[in-house]
C-alpha atoms as a PDB file:
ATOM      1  CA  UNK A   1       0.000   0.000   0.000  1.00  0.00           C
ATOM      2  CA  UNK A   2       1.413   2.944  -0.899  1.00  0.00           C
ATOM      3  CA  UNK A   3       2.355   5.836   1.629  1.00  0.00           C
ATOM      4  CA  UNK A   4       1.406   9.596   1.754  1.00  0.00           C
ATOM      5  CA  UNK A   5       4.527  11.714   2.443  1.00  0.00           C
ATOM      6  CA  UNK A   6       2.445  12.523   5.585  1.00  0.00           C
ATOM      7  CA  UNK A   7       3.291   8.873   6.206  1.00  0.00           C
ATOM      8  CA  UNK A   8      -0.016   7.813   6.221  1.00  0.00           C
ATOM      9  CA  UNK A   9      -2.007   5.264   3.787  1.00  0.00           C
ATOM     10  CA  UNK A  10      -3.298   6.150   0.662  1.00  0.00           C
ATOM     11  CA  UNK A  11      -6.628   5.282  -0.564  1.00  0.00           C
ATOM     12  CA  UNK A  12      -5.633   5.326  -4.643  1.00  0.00           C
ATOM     13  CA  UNK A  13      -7.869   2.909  -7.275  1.00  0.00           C
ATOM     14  CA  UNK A  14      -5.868   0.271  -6.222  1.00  0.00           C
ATOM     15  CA  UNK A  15      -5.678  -0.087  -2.588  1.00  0.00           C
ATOM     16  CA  UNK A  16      -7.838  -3.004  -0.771  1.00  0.00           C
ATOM     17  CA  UNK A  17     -10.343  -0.617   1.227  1.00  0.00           C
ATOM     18  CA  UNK A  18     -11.775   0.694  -2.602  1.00  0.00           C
ATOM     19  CA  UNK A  19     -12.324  -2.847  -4.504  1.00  0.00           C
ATOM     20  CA  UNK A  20     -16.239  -3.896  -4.392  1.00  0.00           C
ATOM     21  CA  UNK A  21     -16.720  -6.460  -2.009  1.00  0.00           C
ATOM     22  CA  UNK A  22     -16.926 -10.278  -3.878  1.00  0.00           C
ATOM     23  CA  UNK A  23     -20.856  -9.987  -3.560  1.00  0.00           C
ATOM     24  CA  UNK A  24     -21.302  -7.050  -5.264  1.00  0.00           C
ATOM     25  CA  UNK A  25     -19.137  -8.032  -7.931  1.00  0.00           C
ATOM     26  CA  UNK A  26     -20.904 -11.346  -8.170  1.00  0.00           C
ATOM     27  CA  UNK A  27     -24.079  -9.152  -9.093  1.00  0.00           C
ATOM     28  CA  UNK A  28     -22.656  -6.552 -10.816  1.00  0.00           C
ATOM     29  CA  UNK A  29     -21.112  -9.734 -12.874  1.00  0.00           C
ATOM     30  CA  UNK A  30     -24.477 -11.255 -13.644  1.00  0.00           C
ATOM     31  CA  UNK A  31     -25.585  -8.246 -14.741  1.00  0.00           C
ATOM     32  CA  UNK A  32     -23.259  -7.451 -17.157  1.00  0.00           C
ATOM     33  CA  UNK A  33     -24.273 -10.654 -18.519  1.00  0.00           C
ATOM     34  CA  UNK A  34     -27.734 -10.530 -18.489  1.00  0.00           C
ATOM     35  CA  UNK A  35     -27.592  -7.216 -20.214  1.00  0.00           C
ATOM     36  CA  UNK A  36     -24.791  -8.076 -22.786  1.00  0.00           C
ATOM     37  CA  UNK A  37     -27.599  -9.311 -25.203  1.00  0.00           C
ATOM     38  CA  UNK A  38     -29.360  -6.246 -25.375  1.00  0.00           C
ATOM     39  CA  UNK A  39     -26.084  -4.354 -25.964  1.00  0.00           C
ATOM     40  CA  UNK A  40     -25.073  -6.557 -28.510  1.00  0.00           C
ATOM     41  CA  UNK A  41     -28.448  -6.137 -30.453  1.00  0.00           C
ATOM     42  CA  UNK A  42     -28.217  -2.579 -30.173  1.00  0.00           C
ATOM     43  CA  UNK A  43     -24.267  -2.601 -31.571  1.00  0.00           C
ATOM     44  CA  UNK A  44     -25.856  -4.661 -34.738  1.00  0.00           C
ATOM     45  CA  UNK A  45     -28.264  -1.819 -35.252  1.00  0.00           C
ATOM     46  CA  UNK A  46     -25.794   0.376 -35.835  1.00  0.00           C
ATOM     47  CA  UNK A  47     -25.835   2.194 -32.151  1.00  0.00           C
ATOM     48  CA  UNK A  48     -21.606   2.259 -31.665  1.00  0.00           C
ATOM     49  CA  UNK A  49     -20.730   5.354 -29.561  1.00  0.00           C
ATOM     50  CA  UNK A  50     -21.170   4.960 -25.531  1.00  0.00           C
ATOM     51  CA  UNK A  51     -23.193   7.564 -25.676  1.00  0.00           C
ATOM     52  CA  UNK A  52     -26.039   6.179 -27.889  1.00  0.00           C
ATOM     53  CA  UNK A  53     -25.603   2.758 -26.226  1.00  0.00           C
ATOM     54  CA  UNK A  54     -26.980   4.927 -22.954  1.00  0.00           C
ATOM     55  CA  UNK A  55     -29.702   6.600 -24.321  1.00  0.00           C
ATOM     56  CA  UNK A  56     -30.988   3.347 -26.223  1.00  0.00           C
ATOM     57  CA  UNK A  57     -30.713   1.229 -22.999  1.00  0.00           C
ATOM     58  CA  UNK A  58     -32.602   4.950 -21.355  1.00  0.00           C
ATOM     59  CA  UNK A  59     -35.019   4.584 -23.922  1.00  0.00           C
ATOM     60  CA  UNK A  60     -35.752   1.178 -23.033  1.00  0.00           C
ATOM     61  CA  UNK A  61     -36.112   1.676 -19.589  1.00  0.00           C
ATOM     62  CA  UNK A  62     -33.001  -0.387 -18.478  1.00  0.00           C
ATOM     63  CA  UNK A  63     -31.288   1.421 -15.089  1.00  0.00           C
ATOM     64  CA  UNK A  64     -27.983   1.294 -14.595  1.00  0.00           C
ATOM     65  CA  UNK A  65     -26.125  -0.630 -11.885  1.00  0.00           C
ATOM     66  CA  UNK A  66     -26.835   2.450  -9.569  1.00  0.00           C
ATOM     67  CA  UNK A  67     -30.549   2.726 -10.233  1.00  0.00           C
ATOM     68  CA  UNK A  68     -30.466   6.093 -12.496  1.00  0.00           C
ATOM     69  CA  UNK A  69     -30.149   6.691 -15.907  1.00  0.00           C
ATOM     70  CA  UNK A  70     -27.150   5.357 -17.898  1.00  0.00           C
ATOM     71  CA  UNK A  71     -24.381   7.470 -18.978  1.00  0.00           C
ATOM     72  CA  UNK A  72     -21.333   7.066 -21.390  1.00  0.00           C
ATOM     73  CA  UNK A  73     -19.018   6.278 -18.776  1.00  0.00           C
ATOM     74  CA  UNK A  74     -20.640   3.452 -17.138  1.00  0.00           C
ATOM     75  CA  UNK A  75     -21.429   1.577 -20.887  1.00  0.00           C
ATOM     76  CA  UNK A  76     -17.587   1.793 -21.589  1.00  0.00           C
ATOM     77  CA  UNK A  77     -17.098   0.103 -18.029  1.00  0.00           C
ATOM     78  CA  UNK A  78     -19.692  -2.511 -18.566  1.00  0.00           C
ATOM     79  CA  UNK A  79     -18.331  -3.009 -21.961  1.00  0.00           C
ATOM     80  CA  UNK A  80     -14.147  -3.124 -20.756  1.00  0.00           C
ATOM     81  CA  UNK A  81     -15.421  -5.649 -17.777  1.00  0.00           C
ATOM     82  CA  UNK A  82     -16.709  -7.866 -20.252  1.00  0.00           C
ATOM     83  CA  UNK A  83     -14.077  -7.849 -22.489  1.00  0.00           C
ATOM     84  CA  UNK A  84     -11.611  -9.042 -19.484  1.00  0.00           C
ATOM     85  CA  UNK A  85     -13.880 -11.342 -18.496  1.00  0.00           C
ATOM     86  CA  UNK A  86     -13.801  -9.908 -14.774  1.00  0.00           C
END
């Protein structure tokens, strides 16, 4: 863990106190696979960007992980999880 030059921790990205606990990435895991399908559909209709990928799944009344509305960012991490296979 890395150290402050205050000498205390650091709570970067990549320190243990900011992962998701294994449940929630257990969920967060199935649902990146349940809604791969729809993403996939969408991607052979010709909607590419992150940003129309939100507003279709908006449109459709799919909430993101969160409960709101979907935004660019959060397709792009749905999209880079499932690419890694995480």
């Amino acid at each position: 863990m890395a150290v402050c030059q205050t000498g205390g921790e650091r709570e970067g990205p990549g320190t243990r106190r900011n992962r998701r606990p294994r449940g929630l990435a257990r969920l967060a895991k199935a649902r990146d696979v349940e809604l791969l399908p729809l993403i996939t559909a969408l991607q052979q209709q010709g909607i590419a960007s992150a940003r129309a990928l939100a507003k279709a799944l908006n449109e459709r009344g799919s909430r993101a992980p969160e409960g709101g509305p979907w935004q660019a960012t959060q397709v792009l991490r749905l999209l880079k999880r499932v690419s890694r296979g995480d």
